[in-house]
N, C-alpha and C. Protein backbone atom coordinates (compact mmCIF):
# COMPACT_ATOMS: atom_id res chain seq x y z
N UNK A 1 -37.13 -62.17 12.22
CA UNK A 1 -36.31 -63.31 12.52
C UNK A 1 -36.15 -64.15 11.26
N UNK A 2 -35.17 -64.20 10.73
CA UNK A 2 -35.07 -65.67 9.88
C UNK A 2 -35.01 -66.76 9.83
N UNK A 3 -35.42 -67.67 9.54
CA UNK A 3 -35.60 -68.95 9.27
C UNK A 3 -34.41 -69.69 9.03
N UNK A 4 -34.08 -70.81 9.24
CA UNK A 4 -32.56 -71.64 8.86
C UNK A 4 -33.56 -72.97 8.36
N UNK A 5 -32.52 -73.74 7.08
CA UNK A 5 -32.99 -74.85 6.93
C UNK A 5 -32.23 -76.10 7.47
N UNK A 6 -32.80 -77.16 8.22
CA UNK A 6 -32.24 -77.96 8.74
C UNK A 6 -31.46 -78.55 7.35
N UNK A 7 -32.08 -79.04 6.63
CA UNK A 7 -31.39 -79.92 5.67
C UNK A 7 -30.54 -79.11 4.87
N UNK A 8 -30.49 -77.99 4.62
CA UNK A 8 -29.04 -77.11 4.11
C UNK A 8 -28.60 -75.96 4.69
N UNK A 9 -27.85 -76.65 5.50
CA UNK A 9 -27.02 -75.18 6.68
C UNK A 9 -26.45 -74.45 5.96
N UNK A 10 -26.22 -74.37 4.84
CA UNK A 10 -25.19 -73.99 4.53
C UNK A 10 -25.68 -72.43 3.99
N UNK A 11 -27.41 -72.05 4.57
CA UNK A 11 -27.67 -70.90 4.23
C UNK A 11 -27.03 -69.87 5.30
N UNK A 12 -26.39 -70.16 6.16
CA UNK A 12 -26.13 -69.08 7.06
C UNK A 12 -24.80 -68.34 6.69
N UNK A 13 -25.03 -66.74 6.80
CA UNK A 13 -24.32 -65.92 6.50
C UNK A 13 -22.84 -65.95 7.12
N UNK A 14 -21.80 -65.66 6.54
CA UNK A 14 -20.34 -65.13 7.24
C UNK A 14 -20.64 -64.55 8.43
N UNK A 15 -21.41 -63.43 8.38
CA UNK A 15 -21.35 -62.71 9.55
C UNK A 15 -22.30 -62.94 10.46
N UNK A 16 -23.30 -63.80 10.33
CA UNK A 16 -23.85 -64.72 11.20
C UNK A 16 -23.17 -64.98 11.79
N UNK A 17 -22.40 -66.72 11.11
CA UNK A 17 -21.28 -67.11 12.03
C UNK A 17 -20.51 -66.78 13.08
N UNK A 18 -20.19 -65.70 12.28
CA UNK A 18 -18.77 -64.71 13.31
C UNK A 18 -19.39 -64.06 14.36
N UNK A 19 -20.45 -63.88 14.07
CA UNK A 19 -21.09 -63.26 15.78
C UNK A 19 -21.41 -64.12 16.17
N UNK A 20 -22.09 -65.28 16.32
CA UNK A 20 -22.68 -66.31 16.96
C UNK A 20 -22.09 -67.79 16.86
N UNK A 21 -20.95 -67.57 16.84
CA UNK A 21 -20.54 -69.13 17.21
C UNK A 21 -20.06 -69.62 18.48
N UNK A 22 -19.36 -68.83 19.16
CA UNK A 22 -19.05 -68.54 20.63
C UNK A 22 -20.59 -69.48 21.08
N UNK A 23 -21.69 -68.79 20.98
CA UNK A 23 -22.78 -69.00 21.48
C UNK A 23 -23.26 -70.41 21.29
N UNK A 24 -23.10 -70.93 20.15
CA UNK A 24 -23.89 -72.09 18.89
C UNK A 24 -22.73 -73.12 20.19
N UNK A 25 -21.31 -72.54 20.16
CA UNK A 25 -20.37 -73.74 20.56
C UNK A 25 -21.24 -74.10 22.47
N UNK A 26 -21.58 -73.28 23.17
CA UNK A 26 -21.83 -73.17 24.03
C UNK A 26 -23.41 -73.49 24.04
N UNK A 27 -24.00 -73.61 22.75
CA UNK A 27 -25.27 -74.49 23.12
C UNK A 27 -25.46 -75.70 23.61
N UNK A 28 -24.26 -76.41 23.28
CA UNK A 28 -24.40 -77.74 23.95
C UNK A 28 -24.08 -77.84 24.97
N UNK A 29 -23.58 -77.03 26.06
CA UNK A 29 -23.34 -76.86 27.68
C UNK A 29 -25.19 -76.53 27.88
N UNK A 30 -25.25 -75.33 27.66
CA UNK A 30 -26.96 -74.51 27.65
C UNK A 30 -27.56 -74.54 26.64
N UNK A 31 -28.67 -75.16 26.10
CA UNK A 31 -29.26 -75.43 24.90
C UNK A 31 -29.96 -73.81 25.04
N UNK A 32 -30.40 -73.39 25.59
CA UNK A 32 -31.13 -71.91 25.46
C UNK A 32 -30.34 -71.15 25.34
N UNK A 33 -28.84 -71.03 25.61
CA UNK A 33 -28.01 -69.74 25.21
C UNK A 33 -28.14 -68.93 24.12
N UNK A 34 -27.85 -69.96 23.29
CA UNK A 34 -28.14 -68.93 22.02
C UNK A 34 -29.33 -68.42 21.74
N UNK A 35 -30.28 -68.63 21.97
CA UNK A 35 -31.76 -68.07 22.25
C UNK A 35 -32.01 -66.96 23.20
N UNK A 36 -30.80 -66.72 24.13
CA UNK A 36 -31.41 -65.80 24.82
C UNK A 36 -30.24 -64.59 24.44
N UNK A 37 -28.82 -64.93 24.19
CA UNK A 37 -28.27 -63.97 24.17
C UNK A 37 -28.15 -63.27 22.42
N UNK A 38 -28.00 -64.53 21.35
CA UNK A 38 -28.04 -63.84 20.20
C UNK A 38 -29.60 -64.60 19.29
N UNK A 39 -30.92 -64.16 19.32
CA UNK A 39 -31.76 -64.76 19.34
C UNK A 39 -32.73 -64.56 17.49
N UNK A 40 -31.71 -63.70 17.22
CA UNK A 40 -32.02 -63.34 15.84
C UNK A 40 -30.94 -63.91 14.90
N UNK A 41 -30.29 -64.83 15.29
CA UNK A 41 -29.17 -65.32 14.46
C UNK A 41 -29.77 -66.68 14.47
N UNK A 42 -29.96 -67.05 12.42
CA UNK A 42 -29.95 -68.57 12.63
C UNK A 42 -29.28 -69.73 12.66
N UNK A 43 -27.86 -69.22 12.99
CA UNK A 43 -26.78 -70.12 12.97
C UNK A 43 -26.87 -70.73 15.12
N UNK A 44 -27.21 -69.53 15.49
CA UNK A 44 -27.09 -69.75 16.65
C UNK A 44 -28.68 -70.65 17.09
N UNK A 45 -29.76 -70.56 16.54
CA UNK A 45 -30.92 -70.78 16.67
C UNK A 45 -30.71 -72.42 16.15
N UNK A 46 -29.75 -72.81 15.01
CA UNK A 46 -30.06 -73.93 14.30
C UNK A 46 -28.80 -74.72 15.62
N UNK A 47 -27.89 -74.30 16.34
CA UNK A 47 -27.46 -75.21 17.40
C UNK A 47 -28.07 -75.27 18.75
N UNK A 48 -28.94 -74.41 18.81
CA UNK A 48 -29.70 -74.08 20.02
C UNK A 48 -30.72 -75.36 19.81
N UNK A 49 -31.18 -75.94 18.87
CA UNK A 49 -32.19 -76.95 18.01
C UNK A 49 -31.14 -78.43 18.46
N UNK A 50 -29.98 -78.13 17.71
CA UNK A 50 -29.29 -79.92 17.77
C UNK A 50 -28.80 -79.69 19.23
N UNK A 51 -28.81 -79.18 20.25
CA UNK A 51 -28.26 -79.24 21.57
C UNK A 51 -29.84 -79.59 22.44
N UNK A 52 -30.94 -78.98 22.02
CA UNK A 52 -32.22 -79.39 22.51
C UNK A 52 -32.55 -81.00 22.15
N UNK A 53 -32.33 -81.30 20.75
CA UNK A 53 -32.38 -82.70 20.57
C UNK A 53 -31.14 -83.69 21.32
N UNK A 54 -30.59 -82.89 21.16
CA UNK A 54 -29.57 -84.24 21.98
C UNK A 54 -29.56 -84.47 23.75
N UNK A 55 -29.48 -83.13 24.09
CA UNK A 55 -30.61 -83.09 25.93
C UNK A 55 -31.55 -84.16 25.69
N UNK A 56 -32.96 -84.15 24.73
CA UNK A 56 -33.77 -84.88 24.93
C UNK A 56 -33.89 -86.57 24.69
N UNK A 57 -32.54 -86.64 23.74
CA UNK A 57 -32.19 -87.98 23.70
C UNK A 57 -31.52 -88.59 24.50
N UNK A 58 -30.78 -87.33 25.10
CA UNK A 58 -29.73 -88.23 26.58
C UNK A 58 -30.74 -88.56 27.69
N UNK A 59 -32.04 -87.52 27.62
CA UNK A 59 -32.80 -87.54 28.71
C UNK A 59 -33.70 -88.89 28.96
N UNK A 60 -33.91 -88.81 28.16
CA UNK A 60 -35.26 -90.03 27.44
C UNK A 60 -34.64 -91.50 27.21
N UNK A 61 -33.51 -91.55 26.61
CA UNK A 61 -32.79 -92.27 27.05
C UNK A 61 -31.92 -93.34 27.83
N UNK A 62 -31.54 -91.93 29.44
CA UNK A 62 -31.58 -92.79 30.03
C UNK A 62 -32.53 -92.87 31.09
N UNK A 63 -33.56 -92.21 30.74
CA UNK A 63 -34.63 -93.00 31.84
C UNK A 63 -35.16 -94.32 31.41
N UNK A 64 -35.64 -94.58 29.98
CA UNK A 64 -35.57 -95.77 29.11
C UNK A 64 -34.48 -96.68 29.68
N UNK A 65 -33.70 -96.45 29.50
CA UNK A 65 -32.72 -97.70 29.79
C UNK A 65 -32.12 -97.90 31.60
N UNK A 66 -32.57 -96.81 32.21
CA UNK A 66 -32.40 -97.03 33.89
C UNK A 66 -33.82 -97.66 34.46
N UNK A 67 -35.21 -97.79 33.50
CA UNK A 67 -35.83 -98.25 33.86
C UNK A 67 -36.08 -100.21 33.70
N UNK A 68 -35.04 -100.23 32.32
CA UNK A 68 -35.23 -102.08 32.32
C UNK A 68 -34.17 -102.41 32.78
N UNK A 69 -34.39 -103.82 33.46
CA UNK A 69 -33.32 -104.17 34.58
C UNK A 69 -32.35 -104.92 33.59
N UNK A 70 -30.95 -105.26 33.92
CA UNK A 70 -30.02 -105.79 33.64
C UNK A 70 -29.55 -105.32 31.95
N UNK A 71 -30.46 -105.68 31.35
CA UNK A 71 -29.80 -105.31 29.95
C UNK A 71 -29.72 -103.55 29.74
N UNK A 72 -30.89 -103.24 30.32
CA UNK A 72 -30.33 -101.28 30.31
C UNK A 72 -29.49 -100.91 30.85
N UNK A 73 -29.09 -101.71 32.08
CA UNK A 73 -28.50 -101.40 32.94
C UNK A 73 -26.43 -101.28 32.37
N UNK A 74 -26.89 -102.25 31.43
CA UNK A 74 -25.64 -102.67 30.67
C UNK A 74 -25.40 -101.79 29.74
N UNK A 75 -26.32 -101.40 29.19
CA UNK A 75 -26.23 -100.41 27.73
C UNK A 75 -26.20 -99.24 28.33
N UNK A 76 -26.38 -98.66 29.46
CA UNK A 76 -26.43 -97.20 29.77
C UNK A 76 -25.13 -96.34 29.48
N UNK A 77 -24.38 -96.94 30.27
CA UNK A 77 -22.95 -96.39 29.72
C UNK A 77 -22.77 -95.97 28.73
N UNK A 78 -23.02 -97.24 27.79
CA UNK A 78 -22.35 -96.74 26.61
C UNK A 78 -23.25 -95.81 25.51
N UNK A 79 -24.81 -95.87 25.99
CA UNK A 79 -25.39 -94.70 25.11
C UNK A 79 -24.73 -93.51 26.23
N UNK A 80 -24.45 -93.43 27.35
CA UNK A 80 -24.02 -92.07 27.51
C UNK A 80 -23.16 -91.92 27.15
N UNK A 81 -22.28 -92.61 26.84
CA UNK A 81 -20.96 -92.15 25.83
C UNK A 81 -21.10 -91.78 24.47
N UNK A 82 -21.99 -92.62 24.16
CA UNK A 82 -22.53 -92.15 22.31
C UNK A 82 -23.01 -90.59 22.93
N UNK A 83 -23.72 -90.22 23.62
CA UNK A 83 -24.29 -89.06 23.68
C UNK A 83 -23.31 -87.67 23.96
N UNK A 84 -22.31 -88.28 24.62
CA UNK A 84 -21.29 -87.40 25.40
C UNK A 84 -20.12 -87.14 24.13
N UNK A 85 -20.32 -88.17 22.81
CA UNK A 85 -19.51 -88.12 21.90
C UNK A 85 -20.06 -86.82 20.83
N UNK A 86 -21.58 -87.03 20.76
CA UNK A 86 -21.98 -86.40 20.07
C UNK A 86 -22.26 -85.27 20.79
N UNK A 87 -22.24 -84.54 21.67
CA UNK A 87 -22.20 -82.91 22.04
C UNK A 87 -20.74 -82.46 21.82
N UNK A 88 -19.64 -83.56 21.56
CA UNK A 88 -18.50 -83.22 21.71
C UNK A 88 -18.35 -82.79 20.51
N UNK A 89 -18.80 -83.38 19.53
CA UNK A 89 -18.74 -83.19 18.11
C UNK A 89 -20.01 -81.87 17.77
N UNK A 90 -20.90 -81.67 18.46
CA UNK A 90 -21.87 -80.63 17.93
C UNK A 90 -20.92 -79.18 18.71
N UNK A 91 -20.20 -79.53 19.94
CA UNK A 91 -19.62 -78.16 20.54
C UNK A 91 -18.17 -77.79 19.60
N UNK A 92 -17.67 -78.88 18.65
CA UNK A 92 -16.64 -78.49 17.66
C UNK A 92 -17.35 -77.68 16.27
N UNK A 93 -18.48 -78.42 16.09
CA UNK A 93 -18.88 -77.72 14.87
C UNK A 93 -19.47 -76.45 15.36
N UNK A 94 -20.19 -75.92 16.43
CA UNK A 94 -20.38 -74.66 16.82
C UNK A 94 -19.41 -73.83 17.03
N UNK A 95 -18.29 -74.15 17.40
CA UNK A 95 -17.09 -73.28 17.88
C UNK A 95 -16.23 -73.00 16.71
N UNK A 96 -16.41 -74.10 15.70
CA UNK A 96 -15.68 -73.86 14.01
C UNK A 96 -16.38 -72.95 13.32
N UNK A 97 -17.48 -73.09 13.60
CA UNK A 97 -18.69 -72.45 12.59
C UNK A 97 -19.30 -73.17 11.66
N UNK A 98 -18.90 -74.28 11.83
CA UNK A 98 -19.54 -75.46 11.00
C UNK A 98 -20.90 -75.82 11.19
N UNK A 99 -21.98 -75.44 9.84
CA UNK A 99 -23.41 -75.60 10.34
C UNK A 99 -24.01 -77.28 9.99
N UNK A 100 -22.84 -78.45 10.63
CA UNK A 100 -22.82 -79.94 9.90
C UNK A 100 -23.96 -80.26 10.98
N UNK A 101 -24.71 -80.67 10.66
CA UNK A 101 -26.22 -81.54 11.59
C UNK A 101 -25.56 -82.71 12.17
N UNK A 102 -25.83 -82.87 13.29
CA UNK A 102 -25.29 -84.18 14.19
C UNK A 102 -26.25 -85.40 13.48
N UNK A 103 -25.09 -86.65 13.27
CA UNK A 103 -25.78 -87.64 13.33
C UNK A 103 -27.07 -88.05 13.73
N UNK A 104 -28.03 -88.93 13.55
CA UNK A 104 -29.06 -89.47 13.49
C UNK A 104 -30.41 -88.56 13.91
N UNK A 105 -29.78 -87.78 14.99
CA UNK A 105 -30.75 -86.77 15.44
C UNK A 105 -30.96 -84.97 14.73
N UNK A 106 -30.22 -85.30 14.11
CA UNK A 106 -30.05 -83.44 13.48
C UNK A 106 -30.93 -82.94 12.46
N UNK A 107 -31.45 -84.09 11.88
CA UNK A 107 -32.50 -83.46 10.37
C UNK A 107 -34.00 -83.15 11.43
N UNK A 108 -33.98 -83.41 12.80
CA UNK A 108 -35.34 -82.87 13.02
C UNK A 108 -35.17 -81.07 13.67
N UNK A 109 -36.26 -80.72 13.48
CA UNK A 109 -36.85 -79.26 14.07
C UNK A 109 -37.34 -78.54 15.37
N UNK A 110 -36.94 -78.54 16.28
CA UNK A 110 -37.95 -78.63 17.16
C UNK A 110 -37.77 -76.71 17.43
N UNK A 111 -36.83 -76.23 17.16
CA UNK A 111 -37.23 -74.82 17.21
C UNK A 111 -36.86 -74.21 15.99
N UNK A 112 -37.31 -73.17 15.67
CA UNK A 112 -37.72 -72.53 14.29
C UNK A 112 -37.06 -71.77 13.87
């Protein structure tokens, strides 16, 4: 299996890409897709990563903010829209083949 570096995507092969972007674009519907169907590709492995982080920020999120009264209650929306903006933008760069790290959340690792 190879390794991808978060901080320079730009190691992933042509033909990486071209087999696994279908998949990478569709990580952000299923964060495990690309893990299960093309699982040796690190183009598909490195969106399978920013679609896991962003699940866990929408998740965490809004339980955080559905749990304080009135002012979360106010902000929820609109972090789900920040959140709903940014899968929109991670399911363009998967489907382009673009290996660009999502805003604020993308320089971390959580799968390998």
């Amino acid at each position: 299996m190879t390794d991808y570096d978060v901080e320079n995507p730009t190691t992933f092969t042509p033909e990486d890409i071209e087999g696994s972007k279908v998949m990478a674009g569709l990580a952000y519907l299923l964060f495990f897709l690309p893990l299960v169907v093309c699982p040796n590709s690190p183009f598909g492995r490195y969106h399978a990563n920013q679609a896991l982080l962003l699940f866990l920020l929408g998740f965490g999120g809004s339980v955080v903010l559905s749990i304080i009264p009135v002012i979360g209650w106010i902000l929820l929306p609109f972090f789900a829209l920040g959140v709903f903006l940014l899968g929109v933008l991670g399911l363009i760069n998967g489907f382009t083949g673009n290996g660009k790290a999502l805003p604020i959340i993308g320089k971390y690792q959580l799968i390998k």
